[in-house]
PDB file of N, CA and C in Angstrom:
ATOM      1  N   UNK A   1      32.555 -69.599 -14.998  1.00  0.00           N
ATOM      2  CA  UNK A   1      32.534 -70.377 -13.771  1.00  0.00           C
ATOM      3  C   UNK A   1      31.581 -71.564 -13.969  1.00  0.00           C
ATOM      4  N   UNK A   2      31.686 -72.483 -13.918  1.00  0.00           N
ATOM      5  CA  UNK A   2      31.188 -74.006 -13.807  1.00  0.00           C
ATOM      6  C   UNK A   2      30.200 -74.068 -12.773  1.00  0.00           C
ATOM      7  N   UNK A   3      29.630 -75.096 -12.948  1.00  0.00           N
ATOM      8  CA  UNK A   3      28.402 -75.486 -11.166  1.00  0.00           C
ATOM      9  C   UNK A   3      29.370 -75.620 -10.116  1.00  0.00           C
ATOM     10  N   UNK A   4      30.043 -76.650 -10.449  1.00  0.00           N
ATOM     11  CA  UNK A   4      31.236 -76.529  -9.074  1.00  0.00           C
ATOM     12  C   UNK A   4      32.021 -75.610  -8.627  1.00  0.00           C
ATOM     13  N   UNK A   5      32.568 -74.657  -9.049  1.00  0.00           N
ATOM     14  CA  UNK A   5      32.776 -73.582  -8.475  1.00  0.00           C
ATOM     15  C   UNK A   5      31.767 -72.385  -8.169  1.00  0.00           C
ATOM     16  N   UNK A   6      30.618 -72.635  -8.648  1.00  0.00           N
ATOM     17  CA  UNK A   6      29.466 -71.353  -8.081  1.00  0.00           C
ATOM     18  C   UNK A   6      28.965 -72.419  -6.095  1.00  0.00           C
ATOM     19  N   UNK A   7      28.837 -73.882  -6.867  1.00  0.00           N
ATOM     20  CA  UNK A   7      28.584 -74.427  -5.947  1.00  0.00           C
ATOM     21  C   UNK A   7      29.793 -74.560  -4.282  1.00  0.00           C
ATOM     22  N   UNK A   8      31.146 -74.010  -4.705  1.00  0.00           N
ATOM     23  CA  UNK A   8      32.070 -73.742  -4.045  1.00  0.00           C
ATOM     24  C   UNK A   8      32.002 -72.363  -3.373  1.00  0.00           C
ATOM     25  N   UNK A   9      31.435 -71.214  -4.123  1.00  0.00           N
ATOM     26  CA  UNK A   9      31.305 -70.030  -3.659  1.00  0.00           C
ATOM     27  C   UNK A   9      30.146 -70.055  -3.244  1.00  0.00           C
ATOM     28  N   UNK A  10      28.708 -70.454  -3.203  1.00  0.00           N
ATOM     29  CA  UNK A  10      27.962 -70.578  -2.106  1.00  0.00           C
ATOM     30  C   UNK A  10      28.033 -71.656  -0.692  1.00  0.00           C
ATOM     31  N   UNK A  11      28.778 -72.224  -0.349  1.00  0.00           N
ATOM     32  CA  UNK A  11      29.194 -73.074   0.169  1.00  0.00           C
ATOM     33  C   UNK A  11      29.876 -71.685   1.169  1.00  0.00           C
ATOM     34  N   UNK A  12      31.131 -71.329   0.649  1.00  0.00           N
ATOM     35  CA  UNK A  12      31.766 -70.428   1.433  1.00  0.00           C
ATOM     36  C   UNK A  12      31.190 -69.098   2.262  1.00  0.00           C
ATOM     37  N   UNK A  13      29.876 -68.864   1.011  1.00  0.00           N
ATOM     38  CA  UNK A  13      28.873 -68.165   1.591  1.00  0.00           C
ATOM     39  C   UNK A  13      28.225 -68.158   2.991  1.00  0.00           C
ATOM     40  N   UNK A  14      27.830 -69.767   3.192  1.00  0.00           N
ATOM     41  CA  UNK A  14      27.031 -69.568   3.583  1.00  0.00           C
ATOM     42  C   UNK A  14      27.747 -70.292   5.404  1.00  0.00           C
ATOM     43  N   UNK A  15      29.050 -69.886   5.031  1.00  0.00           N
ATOM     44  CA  UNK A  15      29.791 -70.188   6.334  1.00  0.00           C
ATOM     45  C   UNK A  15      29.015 -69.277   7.543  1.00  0.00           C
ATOM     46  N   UNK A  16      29.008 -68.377   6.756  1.00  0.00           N
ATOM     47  CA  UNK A  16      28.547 -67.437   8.269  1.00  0.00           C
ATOM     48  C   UNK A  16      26.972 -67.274   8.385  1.00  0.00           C
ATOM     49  N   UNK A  17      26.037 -67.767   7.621  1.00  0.00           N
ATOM     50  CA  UNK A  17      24.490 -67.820   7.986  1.00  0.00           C
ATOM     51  C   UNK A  17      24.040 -68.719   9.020  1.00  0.00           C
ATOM     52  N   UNK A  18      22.881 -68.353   9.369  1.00  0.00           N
ATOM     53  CA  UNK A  18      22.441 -68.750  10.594  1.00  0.00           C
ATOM     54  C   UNK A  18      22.247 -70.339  10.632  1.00  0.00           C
ATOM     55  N   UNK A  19      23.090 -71.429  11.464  1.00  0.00           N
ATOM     56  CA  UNK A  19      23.264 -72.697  11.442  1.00  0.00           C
ATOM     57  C   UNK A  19      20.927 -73.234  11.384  1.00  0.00           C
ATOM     58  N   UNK A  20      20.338 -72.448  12.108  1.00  0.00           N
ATOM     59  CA  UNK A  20      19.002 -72.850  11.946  1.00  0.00           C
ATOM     60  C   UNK A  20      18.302 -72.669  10.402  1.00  0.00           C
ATOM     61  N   UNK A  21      18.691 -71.832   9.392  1.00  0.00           N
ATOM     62  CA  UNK A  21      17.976 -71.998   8.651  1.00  0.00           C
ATOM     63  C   UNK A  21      19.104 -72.262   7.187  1.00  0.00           C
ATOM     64  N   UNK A  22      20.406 -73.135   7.573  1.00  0.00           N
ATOM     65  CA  UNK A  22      21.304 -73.512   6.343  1.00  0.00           C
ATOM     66  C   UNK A  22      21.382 -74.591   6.803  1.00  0.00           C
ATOM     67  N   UNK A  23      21.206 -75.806   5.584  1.00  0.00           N
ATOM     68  CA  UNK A  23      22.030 -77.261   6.094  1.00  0.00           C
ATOM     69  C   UNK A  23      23.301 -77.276   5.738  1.00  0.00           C
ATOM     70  N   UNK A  24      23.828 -76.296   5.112  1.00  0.00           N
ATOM     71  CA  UNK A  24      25.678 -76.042   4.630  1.00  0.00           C
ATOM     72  C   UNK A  24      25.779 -75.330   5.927  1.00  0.00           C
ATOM     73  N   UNK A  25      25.196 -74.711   6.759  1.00  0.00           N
ATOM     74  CA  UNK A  25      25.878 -73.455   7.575  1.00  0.00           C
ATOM     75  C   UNK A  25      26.121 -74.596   9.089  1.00  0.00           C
ATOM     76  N   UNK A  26      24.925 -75.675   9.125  1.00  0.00           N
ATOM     77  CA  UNK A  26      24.719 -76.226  10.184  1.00  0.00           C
ATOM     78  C   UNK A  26      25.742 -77.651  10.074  1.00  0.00           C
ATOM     79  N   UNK A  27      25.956 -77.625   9.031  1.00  0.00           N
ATOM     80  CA  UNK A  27      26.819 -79.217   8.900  1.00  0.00           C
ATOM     81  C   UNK A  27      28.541 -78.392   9.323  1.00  0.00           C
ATOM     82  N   UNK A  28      28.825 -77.106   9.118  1.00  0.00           N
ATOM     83  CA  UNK A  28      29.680 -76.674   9.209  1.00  0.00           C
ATOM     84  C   UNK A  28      30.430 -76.331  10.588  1.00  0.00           C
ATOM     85  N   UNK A  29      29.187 -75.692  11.226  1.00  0.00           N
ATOM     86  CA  UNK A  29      29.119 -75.507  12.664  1.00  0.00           C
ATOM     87  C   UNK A  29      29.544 -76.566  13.705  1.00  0.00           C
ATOM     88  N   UNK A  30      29.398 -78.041  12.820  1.00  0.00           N
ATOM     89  CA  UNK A  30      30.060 -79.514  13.582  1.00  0.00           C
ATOM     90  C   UNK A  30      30.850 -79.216  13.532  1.00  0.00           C
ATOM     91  N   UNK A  31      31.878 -78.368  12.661  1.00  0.00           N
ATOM     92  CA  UNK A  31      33.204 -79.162  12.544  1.00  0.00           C
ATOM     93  C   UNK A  31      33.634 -79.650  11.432  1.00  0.00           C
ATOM     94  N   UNK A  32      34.803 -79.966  11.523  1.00  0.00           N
ATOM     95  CA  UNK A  32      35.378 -80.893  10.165  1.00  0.00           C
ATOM     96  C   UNK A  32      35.115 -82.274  10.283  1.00  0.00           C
ATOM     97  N   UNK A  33      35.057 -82.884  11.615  1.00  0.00           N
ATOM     98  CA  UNK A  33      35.307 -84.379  11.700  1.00  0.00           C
ATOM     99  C   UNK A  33      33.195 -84.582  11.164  1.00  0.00           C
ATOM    100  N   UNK A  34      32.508 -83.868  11.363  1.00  0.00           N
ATOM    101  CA  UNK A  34      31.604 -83.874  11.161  1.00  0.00           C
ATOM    102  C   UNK A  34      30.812 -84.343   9.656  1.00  0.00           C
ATOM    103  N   UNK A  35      32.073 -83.320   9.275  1.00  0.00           N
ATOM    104  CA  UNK A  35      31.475 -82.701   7.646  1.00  0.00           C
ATOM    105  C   UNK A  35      31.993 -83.951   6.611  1.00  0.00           C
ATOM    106  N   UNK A  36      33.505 -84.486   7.246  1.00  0.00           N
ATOM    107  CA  UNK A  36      34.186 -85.770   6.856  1.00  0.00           C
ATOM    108  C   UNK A  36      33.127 -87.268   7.258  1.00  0.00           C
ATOM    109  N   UNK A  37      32.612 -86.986   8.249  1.00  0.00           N
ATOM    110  CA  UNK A  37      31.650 -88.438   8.291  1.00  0.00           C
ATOM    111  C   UNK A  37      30.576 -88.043   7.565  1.00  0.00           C
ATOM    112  N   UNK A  38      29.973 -86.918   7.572  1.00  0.00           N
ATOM    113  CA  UNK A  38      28.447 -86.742   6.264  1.00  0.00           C
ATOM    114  C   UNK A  38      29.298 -87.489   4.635  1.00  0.00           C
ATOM    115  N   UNK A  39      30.408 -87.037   4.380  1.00  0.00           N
ATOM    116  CA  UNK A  39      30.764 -87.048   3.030  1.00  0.00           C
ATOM    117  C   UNK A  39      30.893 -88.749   3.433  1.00  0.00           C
ATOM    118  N   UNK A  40      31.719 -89.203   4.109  1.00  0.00           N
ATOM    119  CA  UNK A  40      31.813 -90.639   3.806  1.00  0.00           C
ATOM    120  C   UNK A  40      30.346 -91.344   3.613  1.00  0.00           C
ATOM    121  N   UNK A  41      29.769 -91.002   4.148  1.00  0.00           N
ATOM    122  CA  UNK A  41      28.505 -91.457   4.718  1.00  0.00           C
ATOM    123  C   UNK A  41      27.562 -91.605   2.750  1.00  0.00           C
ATOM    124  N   UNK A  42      28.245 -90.410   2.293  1.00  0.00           N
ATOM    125  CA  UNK A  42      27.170 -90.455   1.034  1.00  0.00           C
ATOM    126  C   UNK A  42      28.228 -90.984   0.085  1.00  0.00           C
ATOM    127  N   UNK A  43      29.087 -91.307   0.269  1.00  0.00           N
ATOM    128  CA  UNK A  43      30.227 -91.600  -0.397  1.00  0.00           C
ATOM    129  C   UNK A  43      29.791 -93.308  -0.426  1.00  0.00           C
ATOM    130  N   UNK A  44      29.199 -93.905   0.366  1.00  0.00           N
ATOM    131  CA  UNK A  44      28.947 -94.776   0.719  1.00  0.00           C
ATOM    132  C   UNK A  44      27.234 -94.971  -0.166  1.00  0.00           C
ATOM    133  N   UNK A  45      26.568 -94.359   0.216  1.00  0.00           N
ATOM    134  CA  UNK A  45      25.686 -94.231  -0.319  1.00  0.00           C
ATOM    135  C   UNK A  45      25.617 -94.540  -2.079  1.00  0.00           C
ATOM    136  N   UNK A  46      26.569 -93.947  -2.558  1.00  0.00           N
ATOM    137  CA  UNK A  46      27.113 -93.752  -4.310  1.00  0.00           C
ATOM    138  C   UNK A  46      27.337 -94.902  -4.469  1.00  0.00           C
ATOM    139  N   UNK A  47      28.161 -95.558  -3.588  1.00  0.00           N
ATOM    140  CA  UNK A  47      28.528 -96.518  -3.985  1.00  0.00           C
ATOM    141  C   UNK A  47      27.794 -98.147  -3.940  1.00  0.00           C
ATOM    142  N   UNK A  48      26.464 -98.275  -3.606  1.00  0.00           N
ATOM    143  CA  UNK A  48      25.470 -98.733  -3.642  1.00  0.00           C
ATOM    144  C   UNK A  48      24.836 -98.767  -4.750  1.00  0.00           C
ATOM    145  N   UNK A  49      24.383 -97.580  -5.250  1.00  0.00           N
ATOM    146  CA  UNK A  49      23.567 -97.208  -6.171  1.00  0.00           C
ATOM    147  C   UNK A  49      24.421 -97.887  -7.357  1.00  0.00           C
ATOM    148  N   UNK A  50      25.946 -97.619  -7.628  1.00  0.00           N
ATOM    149  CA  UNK A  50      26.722 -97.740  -8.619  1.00  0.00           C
ATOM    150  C   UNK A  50      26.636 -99.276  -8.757  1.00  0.00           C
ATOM    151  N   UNK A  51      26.513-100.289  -7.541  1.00  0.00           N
ATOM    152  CA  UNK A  51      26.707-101.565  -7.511  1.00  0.00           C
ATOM    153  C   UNK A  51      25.344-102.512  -7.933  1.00  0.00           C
ATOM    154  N   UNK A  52      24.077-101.177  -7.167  1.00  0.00           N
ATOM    155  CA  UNK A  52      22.893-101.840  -7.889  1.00  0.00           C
ATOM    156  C   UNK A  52      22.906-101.165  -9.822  1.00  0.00           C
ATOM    157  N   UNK A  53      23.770-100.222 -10.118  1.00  0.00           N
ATOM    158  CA  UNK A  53      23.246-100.197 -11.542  1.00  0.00           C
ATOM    159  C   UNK A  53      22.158 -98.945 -11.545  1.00  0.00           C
ATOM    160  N   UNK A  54      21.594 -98.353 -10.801  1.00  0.00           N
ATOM    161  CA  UNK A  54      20.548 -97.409 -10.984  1.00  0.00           C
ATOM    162  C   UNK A  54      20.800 -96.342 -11.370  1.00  0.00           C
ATOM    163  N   UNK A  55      21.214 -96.081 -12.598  1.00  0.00           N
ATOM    164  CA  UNK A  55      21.946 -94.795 -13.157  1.00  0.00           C
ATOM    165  C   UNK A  55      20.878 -93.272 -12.389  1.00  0.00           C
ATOM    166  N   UNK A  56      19.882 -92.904 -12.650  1.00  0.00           N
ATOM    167  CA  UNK A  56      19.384 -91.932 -11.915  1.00  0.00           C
ATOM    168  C   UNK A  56      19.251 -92.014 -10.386  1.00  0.00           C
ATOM    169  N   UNK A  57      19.696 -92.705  -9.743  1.00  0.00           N
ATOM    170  CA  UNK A  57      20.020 -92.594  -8.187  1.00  0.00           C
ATOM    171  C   UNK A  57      21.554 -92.569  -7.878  1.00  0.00           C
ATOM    172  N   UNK A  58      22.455 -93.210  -8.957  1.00  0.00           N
ATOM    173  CA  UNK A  58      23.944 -93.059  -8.575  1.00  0.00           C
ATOM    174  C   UNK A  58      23.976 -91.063  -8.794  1.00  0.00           C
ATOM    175  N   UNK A  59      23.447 -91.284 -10.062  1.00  0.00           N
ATOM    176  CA  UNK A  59      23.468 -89.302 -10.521  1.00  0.00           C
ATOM    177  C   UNK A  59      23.284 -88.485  -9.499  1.00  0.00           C
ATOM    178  N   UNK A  60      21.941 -88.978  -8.684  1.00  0.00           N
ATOM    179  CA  UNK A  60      21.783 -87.951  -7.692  1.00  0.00           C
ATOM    180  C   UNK A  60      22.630 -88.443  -6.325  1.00  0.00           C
ATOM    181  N   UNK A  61      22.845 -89.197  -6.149  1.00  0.00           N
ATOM    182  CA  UNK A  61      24.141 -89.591  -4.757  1.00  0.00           C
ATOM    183  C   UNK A  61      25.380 -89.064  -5.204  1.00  0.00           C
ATOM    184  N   UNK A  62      26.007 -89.334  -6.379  1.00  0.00           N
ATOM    185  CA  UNK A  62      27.293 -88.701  -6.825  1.00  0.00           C
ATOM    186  C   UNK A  62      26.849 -87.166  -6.221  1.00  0.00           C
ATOM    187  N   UNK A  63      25.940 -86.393  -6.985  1.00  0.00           N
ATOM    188  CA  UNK A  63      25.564 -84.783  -7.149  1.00  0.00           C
ATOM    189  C   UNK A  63      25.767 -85.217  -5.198  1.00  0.00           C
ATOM    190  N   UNK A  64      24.915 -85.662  -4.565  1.00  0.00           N
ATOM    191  CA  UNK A  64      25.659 -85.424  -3.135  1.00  0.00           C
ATOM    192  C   UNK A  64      26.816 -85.471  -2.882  1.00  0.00           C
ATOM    193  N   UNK A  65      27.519 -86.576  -3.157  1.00  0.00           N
ATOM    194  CA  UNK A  65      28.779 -86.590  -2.611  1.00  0.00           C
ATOM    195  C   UNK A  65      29.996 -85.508  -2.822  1.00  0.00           C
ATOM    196  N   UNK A  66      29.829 -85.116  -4.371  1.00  0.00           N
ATOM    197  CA  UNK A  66      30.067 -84.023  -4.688  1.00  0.00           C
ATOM    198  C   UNK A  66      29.960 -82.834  -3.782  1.00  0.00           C
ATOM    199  N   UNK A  67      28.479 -82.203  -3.600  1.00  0.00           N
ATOM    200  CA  UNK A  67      28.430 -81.433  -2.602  1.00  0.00           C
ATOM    201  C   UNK A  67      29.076 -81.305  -0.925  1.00  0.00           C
ATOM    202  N   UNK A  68      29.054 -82.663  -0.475  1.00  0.00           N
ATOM    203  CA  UNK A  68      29.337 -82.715   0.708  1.00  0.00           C
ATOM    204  C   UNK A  68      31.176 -83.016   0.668  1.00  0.00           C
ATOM    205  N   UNK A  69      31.730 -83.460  -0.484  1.00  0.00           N
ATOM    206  CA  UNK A  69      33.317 -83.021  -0.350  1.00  0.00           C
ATOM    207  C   UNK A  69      33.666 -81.497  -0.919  1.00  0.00           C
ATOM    208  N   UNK A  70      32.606 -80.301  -0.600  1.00  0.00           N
ATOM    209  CA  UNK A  70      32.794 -79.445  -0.907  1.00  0.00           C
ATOM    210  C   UNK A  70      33.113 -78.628   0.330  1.00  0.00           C
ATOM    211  N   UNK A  71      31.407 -79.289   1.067  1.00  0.00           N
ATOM    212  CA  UNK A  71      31.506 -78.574   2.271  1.00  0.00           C
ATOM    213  C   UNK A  71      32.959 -79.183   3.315  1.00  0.00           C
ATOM    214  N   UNK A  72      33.259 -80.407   2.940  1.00  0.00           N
ATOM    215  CA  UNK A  72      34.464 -81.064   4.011  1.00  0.00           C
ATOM    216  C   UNK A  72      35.813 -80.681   3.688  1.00  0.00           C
ATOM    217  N   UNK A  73      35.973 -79.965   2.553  1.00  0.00           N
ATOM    218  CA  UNK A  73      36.831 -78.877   1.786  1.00  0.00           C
ATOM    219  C   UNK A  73      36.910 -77.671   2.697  1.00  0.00           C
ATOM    220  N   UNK A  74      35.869 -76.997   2.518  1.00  0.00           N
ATOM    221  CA  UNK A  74      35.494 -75.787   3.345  1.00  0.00           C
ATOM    222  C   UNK A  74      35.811 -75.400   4.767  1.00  0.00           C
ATOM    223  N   UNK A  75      35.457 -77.286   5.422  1.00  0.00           N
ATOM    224  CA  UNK A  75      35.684 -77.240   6.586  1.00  0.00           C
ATOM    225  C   UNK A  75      36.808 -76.876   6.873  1.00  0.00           C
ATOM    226  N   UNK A  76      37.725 -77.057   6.060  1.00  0.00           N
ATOM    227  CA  UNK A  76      39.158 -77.469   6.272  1.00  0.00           C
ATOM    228  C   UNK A  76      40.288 -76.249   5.697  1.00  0.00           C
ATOM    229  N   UNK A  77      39.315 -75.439   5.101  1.00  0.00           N
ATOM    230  CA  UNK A  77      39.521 -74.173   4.317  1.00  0.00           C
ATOM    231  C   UNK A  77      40.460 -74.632   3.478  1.00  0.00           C
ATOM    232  N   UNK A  78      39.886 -75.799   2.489  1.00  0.00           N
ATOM    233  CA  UNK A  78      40.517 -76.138   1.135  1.00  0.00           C
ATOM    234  C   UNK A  78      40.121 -75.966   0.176  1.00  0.00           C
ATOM    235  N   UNK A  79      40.231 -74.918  -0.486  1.00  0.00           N
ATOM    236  CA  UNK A  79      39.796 -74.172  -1.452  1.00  0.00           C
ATOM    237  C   UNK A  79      39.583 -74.904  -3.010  1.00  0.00           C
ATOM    238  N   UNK A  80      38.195 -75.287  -3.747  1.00  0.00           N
ATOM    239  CA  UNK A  80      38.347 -75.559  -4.818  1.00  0.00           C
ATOM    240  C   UNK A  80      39.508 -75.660  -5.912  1.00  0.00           C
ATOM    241  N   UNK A  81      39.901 -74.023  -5.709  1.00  0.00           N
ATOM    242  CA  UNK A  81      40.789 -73.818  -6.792  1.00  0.00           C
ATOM    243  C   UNK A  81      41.994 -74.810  -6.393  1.00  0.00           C
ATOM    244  N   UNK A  82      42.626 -74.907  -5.688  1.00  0.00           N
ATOM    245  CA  UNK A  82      43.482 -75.757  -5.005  1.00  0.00           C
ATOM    246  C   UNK A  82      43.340 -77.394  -5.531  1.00  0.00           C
ATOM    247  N   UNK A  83      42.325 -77.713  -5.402  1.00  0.00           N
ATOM    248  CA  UNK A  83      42.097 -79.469  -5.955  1.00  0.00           C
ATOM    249  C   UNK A  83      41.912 -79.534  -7.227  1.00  0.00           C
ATOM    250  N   UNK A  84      41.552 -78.509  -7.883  1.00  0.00           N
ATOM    251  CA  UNK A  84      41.774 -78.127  -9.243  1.00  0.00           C
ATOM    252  C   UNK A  84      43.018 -77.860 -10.030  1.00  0.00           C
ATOM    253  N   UNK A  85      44.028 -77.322  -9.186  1.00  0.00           N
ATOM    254  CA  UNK A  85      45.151 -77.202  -9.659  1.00  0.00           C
ATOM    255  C   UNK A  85      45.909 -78.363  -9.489  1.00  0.00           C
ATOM    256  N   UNK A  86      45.886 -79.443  -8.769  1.00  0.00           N
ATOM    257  CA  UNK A  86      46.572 -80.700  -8.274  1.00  0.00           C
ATOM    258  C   UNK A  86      46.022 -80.933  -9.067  1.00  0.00           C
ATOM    259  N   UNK A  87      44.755 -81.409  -9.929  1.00  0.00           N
ATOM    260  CA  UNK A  87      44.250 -82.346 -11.108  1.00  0.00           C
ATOM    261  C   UNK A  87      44.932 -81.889 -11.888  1.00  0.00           C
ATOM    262  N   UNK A  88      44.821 -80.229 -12.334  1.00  0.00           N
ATOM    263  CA  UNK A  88      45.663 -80.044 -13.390  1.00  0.00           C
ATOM    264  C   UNK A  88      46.877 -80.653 -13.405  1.00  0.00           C
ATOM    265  N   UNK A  89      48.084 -80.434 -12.456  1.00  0.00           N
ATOM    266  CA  UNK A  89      49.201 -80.968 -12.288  1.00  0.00           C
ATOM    267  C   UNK A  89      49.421 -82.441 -12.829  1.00  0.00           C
ATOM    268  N   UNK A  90      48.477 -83.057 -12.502  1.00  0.00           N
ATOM    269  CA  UNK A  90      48.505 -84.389 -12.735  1.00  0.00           C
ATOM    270  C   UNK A  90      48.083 -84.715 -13.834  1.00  0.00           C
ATOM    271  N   UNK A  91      47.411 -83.976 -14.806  1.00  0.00           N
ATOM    272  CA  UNK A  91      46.739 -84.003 -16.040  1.00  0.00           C
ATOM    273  C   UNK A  91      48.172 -84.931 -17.041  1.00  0.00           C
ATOM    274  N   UNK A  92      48.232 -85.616 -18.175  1.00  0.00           N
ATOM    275  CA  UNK A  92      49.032 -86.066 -18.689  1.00  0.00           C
ATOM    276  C   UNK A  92      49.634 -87.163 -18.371  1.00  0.00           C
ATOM    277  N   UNK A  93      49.709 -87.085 -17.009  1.00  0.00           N
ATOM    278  CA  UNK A  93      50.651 -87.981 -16.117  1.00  0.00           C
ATOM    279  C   UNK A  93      50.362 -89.914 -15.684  1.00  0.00           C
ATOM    280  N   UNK A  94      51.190 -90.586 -16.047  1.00  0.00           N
ATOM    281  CA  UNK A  94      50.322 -92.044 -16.255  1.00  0.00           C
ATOM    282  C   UNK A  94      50.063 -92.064 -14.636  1.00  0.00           C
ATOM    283  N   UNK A  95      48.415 -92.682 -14.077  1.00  0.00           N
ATOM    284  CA  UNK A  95      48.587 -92.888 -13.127  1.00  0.00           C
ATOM    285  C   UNK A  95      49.675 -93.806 -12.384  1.00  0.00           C
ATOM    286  N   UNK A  96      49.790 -94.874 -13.213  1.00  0.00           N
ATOM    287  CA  UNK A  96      51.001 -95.630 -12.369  1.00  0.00           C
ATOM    288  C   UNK A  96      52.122 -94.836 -11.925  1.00  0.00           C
ATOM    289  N   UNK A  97      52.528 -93.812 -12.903  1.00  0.00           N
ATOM    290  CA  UNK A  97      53.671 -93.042 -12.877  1.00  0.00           C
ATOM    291  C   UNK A  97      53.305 -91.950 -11.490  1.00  0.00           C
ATOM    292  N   UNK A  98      51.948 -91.333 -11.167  1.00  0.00           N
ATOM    293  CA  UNK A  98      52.131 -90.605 -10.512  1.00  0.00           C
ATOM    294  C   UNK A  98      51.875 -90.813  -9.290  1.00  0.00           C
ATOM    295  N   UNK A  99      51.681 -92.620  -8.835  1.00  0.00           N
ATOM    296  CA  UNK A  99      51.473 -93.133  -7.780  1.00  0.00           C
ATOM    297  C   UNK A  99      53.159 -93.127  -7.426  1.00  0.00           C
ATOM    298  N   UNK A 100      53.709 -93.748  -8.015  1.00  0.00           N
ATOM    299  CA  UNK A 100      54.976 -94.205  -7.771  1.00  0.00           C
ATOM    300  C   UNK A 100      56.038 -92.942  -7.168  1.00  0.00           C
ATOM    301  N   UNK A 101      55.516 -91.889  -8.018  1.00  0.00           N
ATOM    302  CA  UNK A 101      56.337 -90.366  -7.223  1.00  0.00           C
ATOM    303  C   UNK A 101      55.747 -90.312  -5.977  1.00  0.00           C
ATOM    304  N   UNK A 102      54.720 -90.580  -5.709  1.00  0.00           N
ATOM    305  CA  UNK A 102      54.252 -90.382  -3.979  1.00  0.00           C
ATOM    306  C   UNK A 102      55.784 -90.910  -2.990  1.00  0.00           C
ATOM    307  N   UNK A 103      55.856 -92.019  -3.380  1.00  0.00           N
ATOM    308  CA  UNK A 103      56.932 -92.839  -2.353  1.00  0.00           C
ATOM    309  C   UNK A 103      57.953 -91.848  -2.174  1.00  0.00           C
TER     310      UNK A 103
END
């Protein structure tokens, strides 16, 4: 098991702990529309860091954003393994080619 999936199974964990002493349990307790504006929010954040160039602050904003499209996953009861298997799927595949099957 990888960080991201241990980091997926405590995440799911910690659905049901007490919203006062989890910031995964309390960001959860919003809601989804909640958990979707935290992630944009650092998503945003990344993308700052990436534009100033600060390789050890993009690292640690990515490592957020990461986390928080885990919990907005969760919210939504979208299971790691699931976005993992769509990458796989797509593995090989030219992106142009696998934009164009969308239509």
């Amino acid at each position: 098991m990888n960080a991201l999936e241990r980091l997926a199974r405590t995440i799911e964990a910690r659905r049901t702990a007490d919203p006062d002493s989890s910031w995964t349990a309390a960001l959860l307790a919003k809601g989804p529309e909640k958990c979707a504006e935290k992630f944009g929010e650092e998503a945003v954040e990344a993308i700052i860091e990436a534009v100033r160039g600060d390789r050890a602050r993009l690292t640690s904003e990515a490592a957020d954003v990461l986390f928080h499209l885990l919990v907005m996953l969760a919210a939504r009861d979208v299971p790691l393994a699931d976005v993992l298997a769509e990458l796989a799927r797509r593995e090989g595949v030219s992106g142009v080619a696998e934009k164009a099957a969308r239509r």
